[in-house]
PDB file of N, CA and C in Angstrom:
ATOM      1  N   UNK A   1       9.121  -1.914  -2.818  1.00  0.00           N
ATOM      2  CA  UNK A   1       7.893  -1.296  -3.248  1.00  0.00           C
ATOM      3  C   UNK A   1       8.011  -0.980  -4.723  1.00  0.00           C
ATOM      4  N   UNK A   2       6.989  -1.399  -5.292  1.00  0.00           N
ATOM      5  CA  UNK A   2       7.065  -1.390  -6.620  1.00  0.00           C
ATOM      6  C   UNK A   2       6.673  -0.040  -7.324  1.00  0.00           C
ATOM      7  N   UNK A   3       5.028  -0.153  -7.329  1.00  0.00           N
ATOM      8  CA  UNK A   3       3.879   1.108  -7.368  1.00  0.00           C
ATOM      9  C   UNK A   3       3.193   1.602  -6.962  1.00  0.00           C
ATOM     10  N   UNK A   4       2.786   2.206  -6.293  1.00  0.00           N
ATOM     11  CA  UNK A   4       1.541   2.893  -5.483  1.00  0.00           C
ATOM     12  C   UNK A   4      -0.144   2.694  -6.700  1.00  0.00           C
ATOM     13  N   UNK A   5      -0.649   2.801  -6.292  1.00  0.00           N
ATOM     14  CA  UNK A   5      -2.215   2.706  -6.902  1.00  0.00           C
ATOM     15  C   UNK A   5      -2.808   3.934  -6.529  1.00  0.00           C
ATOM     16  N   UNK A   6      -2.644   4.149  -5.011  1.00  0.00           N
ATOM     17  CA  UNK A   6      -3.155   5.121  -4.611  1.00  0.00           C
ATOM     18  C   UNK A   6      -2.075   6.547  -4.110  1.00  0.00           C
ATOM     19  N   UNK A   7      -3.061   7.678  -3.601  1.00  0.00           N
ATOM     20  CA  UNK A   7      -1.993   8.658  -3.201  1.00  0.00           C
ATOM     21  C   UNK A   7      -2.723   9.106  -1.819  1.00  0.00           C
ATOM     22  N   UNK A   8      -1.340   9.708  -1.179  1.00  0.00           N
ATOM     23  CA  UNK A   8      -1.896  10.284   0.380  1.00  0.00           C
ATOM     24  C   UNK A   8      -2.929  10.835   0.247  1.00  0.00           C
ATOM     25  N   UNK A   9      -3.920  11.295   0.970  1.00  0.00           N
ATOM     26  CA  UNK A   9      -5.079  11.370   0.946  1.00  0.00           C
ATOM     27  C   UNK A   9      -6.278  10.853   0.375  1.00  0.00           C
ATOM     28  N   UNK A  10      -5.711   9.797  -0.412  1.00  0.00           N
ATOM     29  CA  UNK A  10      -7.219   8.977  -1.050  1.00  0.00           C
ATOM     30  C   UNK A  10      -7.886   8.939  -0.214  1.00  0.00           C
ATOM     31  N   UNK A  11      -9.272   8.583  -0.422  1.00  0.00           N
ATOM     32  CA  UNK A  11     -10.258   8.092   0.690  1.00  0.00           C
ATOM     33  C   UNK A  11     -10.522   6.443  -0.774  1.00  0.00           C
ATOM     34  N   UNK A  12     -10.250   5.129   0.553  1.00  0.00           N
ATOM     35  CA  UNK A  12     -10.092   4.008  -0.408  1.00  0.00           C
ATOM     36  C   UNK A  12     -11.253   3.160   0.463  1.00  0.00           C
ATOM     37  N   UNK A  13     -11.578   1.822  -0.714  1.00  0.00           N
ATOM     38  CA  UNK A  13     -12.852   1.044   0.327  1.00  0.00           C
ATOM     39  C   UNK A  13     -11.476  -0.371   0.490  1.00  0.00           C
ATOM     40  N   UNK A  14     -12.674  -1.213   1.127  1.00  0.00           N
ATOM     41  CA  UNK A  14     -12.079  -2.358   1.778  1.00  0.00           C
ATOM     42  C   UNK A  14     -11.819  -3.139   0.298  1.00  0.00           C
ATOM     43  N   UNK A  15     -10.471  -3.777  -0.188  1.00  0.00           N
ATOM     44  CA  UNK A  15     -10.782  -4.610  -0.721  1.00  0.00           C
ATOM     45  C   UNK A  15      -9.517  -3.584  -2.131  1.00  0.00           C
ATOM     46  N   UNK A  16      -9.915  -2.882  -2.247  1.00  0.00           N
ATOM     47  CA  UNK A  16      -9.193  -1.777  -2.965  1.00  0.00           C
ATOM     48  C   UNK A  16      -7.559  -2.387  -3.448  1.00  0.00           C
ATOM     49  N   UNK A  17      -7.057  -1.929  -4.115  1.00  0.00           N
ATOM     50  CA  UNK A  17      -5.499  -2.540  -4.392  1.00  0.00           C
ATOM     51  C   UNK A  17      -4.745  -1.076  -4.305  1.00  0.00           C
ATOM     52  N   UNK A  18      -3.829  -1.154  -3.349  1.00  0.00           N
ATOM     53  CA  UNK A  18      -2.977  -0.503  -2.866  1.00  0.00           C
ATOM     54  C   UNK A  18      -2.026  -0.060  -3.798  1.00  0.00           C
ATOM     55  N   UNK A  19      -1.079  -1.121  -4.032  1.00  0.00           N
ATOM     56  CA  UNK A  19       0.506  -1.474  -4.406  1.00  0.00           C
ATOM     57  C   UNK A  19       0.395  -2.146  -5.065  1.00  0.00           C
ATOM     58  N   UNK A  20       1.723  -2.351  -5.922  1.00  0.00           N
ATOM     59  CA  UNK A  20       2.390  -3.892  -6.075  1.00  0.00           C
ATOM     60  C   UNK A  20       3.511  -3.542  -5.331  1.00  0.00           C
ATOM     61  N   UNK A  21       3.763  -4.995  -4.824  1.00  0.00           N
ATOM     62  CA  UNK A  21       5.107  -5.663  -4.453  1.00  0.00           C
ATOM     63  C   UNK A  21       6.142  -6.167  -4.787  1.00  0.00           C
ATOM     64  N   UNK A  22       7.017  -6.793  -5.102  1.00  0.00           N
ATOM     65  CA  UNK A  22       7.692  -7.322  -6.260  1.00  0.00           C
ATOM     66  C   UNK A  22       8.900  -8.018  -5.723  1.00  0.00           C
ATOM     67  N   UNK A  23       8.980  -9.264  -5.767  1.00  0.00           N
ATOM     68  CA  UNK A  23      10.078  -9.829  -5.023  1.00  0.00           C
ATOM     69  C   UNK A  23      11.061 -10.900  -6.332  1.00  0.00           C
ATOM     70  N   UNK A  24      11.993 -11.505  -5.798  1.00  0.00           N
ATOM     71  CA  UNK A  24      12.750 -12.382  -7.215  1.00  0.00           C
ATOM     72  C   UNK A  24      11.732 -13.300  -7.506  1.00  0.00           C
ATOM     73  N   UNK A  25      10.932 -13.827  -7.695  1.00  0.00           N
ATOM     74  CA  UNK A  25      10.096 -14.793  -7.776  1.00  0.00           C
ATOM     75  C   UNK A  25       8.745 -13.984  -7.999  1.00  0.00           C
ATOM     76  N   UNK A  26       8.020 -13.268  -7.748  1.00  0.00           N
ATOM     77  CA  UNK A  26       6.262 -12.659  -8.393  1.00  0.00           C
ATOM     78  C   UNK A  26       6.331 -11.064  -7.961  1.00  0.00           C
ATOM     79  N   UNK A  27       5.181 -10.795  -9.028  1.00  0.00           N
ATOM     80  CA  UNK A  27       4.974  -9.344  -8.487  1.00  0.00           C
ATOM     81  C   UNK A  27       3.710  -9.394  -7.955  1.00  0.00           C
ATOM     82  N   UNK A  28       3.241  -8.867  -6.775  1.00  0.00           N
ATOM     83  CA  UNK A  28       1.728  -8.939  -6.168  1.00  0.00           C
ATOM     84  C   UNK A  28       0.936  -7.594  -6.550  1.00  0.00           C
ATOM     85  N   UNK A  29      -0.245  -8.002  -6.099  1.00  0.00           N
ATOM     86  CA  UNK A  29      -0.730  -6.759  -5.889  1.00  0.00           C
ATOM     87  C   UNK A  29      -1.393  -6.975  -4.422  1.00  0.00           C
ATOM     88  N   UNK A  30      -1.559  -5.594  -4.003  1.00  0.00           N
ATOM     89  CA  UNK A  30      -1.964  -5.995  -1.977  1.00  0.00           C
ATOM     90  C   UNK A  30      -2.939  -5.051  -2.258  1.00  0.00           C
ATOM     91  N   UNK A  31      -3.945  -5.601  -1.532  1.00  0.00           N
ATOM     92  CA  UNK A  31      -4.924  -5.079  -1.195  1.00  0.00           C
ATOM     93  C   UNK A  31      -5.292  -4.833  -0.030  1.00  0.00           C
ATOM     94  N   UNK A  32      -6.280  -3.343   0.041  1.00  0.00           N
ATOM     95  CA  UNK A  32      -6.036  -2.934   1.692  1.00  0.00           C
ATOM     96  C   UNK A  32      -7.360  -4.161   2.346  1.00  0.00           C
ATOM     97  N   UNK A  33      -7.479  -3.937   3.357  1.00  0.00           N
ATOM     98  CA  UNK A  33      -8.376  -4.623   4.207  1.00  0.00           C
ATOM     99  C   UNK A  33      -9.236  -3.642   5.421  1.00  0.00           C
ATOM    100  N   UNK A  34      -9.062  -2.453   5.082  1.00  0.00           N
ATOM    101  CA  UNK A  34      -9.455  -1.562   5.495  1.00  0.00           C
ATOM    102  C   UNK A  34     -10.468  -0.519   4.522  1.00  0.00           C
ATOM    103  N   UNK A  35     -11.219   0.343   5.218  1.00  0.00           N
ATOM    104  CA  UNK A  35     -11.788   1.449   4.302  1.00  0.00           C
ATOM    105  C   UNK A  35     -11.149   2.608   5.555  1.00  0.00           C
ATOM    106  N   UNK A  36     -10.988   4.202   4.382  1.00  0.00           N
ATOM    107  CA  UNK A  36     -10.762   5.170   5.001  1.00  0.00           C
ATOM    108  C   UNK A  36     -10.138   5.942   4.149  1.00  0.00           C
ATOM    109  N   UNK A  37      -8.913   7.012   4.300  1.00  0.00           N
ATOM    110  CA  UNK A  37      -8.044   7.629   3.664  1.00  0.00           C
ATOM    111  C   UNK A  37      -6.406   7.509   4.576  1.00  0.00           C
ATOM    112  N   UNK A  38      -6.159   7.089   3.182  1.00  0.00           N
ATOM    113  CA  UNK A  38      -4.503   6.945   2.995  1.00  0.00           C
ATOM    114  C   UNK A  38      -4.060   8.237   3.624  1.00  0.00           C
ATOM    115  N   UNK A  39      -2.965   8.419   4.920  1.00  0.00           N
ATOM    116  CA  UNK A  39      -2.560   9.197   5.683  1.00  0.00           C
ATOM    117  C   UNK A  39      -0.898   9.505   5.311  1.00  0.00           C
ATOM    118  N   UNK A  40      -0.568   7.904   4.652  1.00  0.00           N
ATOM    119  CA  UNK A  40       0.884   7.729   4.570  1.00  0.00           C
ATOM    120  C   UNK A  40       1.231   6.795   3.948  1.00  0.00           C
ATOM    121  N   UNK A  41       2.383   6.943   2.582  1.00  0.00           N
ATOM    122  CA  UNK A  41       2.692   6.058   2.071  1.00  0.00           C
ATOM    123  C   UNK A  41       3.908   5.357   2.061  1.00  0.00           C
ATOM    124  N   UNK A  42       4.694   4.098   1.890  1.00  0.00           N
ATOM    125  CA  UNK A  42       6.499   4.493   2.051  1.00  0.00           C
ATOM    126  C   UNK A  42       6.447   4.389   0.988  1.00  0.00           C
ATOM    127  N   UNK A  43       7.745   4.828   0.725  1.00  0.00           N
ATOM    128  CA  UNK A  43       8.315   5.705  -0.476  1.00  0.00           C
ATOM    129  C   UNK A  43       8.434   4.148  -1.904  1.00  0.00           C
ATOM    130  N   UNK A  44       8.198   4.271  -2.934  1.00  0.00           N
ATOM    131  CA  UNK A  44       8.833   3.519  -4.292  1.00  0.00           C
ATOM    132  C   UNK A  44       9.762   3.646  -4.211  1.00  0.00           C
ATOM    133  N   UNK A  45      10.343   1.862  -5.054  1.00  0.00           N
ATOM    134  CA  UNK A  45      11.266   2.102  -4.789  1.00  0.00           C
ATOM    135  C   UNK A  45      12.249   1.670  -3.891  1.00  0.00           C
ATOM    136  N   UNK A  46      12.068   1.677  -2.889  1.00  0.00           N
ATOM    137  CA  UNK A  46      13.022   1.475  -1.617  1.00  0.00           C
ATOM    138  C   UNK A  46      12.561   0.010  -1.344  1.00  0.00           C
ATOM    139  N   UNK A  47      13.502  -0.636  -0.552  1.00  0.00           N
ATOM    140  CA  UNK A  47      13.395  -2.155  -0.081  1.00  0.00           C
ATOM    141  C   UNK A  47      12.495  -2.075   1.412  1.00  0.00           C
ATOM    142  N   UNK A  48      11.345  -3.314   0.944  1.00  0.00           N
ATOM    143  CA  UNK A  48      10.539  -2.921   2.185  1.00  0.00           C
ATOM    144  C   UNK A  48      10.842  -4.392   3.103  1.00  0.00           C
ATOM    145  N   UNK A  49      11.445  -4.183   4.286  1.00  0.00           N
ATOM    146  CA  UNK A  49      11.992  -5.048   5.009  1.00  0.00           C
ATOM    147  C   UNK A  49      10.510  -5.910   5.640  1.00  0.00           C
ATOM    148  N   UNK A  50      11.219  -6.942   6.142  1.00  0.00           N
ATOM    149  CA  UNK A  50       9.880  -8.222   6.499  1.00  0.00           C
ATOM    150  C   UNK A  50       8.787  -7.118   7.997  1.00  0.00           C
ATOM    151  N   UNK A  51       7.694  -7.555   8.181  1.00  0.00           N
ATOM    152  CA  UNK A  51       6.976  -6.447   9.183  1.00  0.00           C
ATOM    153  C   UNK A  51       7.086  -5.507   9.124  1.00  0.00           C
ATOM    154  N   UNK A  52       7.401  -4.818   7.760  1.00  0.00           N
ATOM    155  CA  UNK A  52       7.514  -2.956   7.854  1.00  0.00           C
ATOM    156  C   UNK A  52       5.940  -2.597   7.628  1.00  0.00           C
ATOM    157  N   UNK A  53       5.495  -1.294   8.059  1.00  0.00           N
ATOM    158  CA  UNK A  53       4.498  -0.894   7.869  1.00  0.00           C
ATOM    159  C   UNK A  53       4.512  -0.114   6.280  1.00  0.00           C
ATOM    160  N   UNK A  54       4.246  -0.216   5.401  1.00  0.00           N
ATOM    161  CA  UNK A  54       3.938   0.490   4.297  1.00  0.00           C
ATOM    162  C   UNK A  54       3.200   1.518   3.795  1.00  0.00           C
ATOM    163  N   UNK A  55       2.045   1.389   4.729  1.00  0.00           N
ATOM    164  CA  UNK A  55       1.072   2.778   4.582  1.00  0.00           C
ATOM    165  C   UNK A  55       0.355   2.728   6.261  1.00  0.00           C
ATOM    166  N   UNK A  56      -0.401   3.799   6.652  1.00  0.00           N
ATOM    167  CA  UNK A  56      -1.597   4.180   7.323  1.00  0.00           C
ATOM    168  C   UNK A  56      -2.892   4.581   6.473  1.00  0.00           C
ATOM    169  N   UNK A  57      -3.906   3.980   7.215  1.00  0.00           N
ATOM    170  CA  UNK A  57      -5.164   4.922   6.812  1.00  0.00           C
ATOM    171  C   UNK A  57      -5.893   4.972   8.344  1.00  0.00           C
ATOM    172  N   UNK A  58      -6.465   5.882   8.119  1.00  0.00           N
ATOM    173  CA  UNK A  58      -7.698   6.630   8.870  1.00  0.00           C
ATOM    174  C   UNK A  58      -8.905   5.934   8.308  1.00  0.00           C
ATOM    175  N   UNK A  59      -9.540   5.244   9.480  1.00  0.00           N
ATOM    176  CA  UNK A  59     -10.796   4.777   9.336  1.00  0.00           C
ATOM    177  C   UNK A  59     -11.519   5.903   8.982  1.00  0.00           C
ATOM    178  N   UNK A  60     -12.981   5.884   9.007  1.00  0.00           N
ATOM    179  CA  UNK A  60     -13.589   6.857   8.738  1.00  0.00           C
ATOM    180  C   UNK A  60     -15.204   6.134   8.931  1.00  0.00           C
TER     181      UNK A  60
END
């Protein structure tokens, strides 16, 4: 995990950019695919293993 964009409790729309990612080869940016508020973020920083969850949001 690179950067956060957003913080716990945002309220974010569909389409929104989350993060970047950052691997040996590109840095991304991810975008949510959801609307709602950010409940939970994982931490910067830390290595985010393949299928980890990275955040929650709450629809709304």
């Amino acid at each position: 995990m690179k950067k956060w964009h957003v913080n716990e409790g945002d309220l974010i729309k569909e389409g929104a950019i989350l993060c970047e990612l950052e691997n040996e080869e590109a840095l991304l940016e991810f975008e949510s695919a959801f609307e709602g508020v950010i409940l939970y973020t994982y931490p910067t920083g830390v290595i985010v293993l393949p299928n980890k969850e990275i955040c929650k949001i709450k629809s709304i």
